[in-house]
N, C-alpha and C. Protein backbone atom coordinates (compact mmCIF):
# COMPACT_ATOMS: atom_id res chain seq x y z
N UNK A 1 90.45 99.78 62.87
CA UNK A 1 90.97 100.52 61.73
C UNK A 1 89.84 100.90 60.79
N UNK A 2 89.90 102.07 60.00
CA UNK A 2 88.86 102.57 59.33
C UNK A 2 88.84 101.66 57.72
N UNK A 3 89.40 101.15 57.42
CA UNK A 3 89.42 100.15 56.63
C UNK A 3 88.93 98.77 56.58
N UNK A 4 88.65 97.73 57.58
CA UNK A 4 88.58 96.34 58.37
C UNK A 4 87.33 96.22 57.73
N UNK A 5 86.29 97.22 57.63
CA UNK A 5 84.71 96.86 57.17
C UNK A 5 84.98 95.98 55.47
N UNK A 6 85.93 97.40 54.58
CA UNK A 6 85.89 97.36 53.24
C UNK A 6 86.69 95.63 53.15
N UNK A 7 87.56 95.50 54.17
CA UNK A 7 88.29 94.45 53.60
C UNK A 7 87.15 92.99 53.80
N UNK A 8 86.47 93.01 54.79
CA UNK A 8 85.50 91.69 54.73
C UNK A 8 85.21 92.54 53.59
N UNK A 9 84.71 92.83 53.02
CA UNK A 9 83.38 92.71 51.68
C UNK A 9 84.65 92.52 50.63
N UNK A 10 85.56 93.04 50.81
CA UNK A 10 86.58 92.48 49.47
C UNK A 10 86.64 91.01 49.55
N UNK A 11 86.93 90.34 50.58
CA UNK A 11 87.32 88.89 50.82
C UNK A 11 85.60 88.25 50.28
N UNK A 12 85.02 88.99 50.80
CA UNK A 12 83.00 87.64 50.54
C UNK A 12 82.53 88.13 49.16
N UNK A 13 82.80 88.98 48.27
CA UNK A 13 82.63 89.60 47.08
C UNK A 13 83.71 89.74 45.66
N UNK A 14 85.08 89.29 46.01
CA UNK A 14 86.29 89.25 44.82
C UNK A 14 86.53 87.86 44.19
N UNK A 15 85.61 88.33 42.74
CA UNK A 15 86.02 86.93 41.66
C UNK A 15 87.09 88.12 40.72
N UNK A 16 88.37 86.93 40.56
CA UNK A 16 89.32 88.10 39.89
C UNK A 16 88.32 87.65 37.87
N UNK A 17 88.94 88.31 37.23
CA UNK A 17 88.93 88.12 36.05
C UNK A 17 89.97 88.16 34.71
N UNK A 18 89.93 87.86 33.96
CA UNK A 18 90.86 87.86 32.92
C UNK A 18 90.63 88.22 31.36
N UNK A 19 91.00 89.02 30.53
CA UNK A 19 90.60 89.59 29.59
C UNK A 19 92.28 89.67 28.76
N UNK A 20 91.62 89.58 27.37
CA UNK A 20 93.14 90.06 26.45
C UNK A 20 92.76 91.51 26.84
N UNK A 21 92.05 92.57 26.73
CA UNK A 21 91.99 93.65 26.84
C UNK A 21 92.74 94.16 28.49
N UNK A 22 94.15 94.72 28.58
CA UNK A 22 94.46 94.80 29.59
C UNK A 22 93.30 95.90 30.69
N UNK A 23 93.10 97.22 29.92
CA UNK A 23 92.07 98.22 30.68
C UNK A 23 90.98 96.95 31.60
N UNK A 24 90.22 96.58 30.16
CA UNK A 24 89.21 95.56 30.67
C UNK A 24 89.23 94.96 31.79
N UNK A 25 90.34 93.94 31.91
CA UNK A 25 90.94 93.32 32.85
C UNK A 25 91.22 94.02 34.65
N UNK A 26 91.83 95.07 34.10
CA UNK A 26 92.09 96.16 35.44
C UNK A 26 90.96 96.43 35.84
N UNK A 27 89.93 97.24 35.25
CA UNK A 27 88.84 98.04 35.77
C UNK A 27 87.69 96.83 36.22
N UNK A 28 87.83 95.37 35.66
CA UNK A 28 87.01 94.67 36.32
C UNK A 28 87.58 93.98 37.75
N UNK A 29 88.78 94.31 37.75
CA UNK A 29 89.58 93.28 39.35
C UNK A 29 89.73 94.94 39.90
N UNK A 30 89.09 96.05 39.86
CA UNK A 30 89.58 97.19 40.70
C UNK A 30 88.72 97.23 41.48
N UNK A 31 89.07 97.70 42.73
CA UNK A 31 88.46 97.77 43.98
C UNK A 31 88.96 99.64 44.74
N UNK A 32 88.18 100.11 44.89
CA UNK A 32 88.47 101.47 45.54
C UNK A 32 87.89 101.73 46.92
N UNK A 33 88.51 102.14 47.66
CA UNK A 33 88.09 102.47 49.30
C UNK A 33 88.96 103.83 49.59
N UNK A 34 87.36 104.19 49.82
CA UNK A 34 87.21 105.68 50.71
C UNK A 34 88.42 105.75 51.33
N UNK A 35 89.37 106.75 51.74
CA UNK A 35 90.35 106.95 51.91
C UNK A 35 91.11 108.61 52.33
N UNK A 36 90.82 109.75 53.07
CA UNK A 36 90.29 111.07 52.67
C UNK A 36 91.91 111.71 53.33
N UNK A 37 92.21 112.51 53.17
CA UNK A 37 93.05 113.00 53.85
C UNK A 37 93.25 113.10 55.96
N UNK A 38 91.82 113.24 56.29
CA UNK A 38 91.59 113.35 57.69
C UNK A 38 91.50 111.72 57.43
N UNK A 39 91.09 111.14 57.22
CA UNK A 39 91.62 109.24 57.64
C UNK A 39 92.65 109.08 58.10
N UNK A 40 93.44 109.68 56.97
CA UNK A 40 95.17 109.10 56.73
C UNK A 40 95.53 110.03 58.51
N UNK A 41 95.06 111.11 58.88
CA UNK A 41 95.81 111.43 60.10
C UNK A 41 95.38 110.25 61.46
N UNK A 42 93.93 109.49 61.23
CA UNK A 42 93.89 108.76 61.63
C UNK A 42 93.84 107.57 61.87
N UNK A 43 94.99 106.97 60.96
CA UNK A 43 95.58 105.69 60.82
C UNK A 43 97.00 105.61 60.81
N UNK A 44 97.22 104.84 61.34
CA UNK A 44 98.40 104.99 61.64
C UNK A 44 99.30 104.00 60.44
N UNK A 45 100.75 103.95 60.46
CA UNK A 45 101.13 103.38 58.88
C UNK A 45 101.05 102.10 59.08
N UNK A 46 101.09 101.65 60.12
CA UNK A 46 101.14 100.10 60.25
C UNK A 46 99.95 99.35 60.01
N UNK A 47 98.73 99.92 60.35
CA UNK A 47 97.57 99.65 60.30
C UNK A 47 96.87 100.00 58.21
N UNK A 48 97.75 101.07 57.50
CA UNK A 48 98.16 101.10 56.51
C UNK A 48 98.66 99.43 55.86
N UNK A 49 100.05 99.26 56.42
CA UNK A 49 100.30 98.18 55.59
C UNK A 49 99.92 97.07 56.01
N UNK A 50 99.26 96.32 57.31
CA UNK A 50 98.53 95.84 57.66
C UNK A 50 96.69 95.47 56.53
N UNK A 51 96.69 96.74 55.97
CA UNK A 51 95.37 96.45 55.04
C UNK A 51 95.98 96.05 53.97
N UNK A 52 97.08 96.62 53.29
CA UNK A 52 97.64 96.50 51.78
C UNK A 52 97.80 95.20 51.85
N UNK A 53 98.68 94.63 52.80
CA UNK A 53 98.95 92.98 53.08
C UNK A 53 97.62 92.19 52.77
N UNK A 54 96.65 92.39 53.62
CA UNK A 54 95.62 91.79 53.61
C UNK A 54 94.90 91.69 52.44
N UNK A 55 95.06 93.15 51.45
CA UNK A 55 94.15 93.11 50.49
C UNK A 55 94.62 92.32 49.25
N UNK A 56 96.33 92.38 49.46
CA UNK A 56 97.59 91.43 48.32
C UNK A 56 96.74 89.66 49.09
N UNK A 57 96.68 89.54 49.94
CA UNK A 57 96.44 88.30 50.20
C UNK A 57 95.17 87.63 49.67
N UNK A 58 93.97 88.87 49.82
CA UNK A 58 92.47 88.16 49.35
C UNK A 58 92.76 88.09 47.99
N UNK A 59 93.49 88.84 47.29
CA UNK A 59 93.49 88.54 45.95
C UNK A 59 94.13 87.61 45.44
N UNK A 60 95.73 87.33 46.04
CA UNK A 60 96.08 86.55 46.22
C UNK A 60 95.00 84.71 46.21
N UNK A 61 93.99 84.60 47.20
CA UNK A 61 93.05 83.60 47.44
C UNK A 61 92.60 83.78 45.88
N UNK A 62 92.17 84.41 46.14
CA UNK A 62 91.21 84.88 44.66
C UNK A 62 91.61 84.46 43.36
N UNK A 63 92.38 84.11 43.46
CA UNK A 63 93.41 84.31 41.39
C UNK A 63 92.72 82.51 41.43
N UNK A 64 92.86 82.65 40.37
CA UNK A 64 91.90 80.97 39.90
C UNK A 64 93.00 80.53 39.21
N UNK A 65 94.52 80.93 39.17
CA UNK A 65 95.65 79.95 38.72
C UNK A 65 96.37 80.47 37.49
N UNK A 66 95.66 81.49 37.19
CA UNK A 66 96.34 82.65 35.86
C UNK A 66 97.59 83.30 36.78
N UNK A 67 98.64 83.30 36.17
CA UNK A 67 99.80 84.79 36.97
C UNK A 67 99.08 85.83 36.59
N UNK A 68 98.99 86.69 37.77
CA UNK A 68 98.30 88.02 37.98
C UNK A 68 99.26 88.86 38.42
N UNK A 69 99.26 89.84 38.30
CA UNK A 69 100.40 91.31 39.15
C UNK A 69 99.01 92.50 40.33
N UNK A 70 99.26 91.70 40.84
CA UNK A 70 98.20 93.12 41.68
C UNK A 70 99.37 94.05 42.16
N UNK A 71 98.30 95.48 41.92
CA UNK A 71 98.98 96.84 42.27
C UNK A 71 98.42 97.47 43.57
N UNK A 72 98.47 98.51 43.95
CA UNK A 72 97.79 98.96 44.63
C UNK A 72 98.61 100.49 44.67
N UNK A 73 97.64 101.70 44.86
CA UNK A 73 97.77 103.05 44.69
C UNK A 73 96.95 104.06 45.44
N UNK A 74 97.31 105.35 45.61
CA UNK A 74 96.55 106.15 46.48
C UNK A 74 96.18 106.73 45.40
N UNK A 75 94.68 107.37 45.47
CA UNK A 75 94.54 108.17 44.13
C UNK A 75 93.97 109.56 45.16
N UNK A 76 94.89 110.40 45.16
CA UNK A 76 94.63 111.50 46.33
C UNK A 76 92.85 112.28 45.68
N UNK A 77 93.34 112.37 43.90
CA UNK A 77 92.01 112.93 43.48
C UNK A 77 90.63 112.98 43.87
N UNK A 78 90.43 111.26 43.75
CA UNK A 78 89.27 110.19 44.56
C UNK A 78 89.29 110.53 45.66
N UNK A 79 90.01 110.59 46.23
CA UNK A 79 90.00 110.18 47.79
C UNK A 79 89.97 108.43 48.13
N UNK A 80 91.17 107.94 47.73
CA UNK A 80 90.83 106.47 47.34
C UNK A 80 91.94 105.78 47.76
N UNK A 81 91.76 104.63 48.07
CA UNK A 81 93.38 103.76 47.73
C UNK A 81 92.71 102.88 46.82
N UNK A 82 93.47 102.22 45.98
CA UNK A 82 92.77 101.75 44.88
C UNK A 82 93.96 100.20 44.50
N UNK A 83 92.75 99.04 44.46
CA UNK A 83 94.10 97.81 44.37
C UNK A 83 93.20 96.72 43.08
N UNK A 84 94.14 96.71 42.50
CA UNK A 84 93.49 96.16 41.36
C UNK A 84 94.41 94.62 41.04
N UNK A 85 94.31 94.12 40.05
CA UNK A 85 95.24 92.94 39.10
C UNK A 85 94.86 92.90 37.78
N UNK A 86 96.43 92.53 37.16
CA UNK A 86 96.21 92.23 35.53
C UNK A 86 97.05 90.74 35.26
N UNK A 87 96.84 90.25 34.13
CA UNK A 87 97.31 89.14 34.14
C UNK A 87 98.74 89.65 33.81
N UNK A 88 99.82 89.01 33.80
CA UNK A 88 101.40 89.30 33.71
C UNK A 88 101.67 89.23 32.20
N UNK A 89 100.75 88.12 31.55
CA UNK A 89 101.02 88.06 29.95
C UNK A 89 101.02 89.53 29.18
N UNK A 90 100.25 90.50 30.10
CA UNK A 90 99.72 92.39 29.43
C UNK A 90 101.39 92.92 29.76
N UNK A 91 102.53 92.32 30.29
CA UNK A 91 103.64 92.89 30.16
C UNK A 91 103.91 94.38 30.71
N UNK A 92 102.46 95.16 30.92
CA UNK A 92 102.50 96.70 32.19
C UNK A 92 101.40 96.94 32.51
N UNK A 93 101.56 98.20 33.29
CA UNK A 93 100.14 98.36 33.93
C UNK A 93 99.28 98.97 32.95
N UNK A 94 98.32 99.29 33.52
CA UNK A 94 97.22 100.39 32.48
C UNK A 94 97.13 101.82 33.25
N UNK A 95 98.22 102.29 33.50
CA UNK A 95 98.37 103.80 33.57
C UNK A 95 99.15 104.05 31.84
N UNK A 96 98.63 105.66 32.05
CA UNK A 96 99.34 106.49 30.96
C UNK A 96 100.16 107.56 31.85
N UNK A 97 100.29 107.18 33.18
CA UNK A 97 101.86 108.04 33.56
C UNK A 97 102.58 107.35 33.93
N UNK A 98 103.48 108.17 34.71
CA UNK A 98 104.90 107.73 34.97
C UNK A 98 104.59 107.26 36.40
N UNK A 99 105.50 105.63 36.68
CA UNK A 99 104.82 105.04 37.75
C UNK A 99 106.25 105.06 38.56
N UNK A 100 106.80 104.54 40.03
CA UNK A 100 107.68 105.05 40.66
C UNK A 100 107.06 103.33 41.60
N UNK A 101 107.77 102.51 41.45
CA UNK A 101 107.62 101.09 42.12
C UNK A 101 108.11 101.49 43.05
N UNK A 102 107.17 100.83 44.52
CA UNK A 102 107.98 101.16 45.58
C UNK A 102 107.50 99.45 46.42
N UNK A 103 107.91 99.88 47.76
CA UNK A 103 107.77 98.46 48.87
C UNK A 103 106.12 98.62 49.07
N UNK A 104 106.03 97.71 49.87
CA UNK A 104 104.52 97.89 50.46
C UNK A 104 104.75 99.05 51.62
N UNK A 105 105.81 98.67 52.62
CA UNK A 105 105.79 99.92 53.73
C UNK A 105 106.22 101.33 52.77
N UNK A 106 106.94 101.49 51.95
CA UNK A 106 106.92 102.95 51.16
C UNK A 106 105.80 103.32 51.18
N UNK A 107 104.87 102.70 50.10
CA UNK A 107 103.60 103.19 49.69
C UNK A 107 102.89 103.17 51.13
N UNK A 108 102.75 102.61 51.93
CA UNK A 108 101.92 102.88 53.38
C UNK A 108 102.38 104.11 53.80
N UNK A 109 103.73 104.88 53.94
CA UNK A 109 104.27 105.61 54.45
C UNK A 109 103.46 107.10 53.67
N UNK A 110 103.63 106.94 52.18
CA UNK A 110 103.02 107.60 50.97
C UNK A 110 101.68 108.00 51.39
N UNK A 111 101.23 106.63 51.48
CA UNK A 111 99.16 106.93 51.79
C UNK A 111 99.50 107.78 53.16
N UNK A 112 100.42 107.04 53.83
CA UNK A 112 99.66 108.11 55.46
C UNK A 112 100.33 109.95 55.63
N UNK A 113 101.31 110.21 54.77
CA UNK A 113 101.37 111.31 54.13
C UNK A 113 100.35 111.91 53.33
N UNK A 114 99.71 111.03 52.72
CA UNK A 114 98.67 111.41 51.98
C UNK A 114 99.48 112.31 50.58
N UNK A 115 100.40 111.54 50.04
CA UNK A 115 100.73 111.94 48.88
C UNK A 115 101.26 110.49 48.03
N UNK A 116 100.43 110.49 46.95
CA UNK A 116 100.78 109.89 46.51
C UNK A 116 102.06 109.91 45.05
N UNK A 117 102.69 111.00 45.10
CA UNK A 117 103.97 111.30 43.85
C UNK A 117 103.54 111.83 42.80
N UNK A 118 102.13 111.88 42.30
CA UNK A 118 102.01 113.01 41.58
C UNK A 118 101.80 114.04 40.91
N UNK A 119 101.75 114.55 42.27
CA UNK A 119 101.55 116.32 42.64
C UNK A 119 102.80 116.27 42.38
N UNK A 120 103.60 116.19 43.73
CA UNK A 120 105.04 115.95 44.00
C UNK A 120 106.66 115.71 43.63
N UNK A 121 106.29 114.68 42.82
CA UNK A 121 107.48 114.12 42.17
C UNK A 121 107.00 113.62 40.59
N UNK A 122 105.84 114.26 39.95
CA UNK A 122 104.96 113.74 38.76
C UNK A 122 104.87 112.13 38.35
N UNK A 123 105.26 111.12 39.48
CA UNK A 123 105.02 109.91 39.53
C UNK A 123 104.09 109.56 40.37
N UNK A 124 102.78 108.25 39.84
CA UNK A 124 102.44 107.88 40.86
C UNK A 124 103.31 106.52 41.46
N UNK A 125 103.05 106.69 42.94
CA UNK A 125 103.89 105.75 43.82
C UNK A 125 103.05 104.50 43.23
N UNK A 126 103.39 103.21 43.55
CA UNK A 126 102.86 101.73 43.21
C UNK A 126 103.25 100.60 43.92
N UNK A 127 102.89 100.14 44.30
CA UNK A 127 103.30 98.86 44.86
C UNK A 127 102.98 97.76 43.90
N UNK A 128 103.42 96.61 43.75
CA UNK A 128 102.70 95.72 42.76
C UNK A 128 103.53 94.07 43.50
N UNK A 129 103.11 93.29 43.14
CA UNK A 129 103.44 91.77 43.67
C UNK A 129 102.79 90.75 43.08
N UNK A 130 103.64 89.82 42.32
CA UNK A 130 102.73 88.59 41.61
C UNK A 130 102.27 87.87 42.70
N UNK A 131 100.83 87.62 41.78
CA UNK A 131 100.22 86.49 42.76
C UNK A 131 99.54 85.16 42.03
């Protein structure tokens, strides 16, 4: 899978962190991987939620005992899937749009469409799961 490289270096390289500043917090636990439209035709969705799983899990390892909410998102702009955490005490995410919670297989289905909601439906799609 065109992903398997990024996920070892997420697993030997992710100390989560924690900040009152929610942004703070996000942009230091964010992680982004290359992700392009011609990928998505060659991956298939399972192999999709197969990484999302994996990447909920290293972070998962990762949390040092704070409740955390990791998200995870396609950012079609980037060319990215993008999976971050905030602590749960910040009460939402750190977007300023409109977000559209979905499953982990939704959002896999989403990335391998290569839309992430919003172009589309002016939401971005999200997955999120305490860990």
């Amino acid at each position: 899978m065109i992903l398997n490289k990024e996920l070892k270096q997420l697993e030997e390289k992710l100390t989560l962190q924690s900040s009152s500043d929610i942004n703070q917090e996000a942009n230091e636990n964010l992680v982004s991987f290359g992700f392009s439209k011609q990928d998505a035709t060659l991956t298939t969705k399972r192999d999709i939620e197969l990484f999302l799983s994996r990447a909920l899990s290293i972070y998962s390892s990762s949390n040092n005992g704070n409740e955390k909410l990791f998200y995870a998102w396609l950012d079609e702009m980037s060319s990215q899937i993008r999976v971050s955490a905030v602590s749960t005490n910040h009460n939402t995410l750190p977007f300023r749009t409109e977000l559209e919670c979905c499953t982990l297989e939704e959002l896999a289905t989403s990335i391998k469409r290569y839309d992430s909601g919003a172009f589309t439906s002016g939401s971005i799609r999200i997955f999120k799961s305490s860990i």
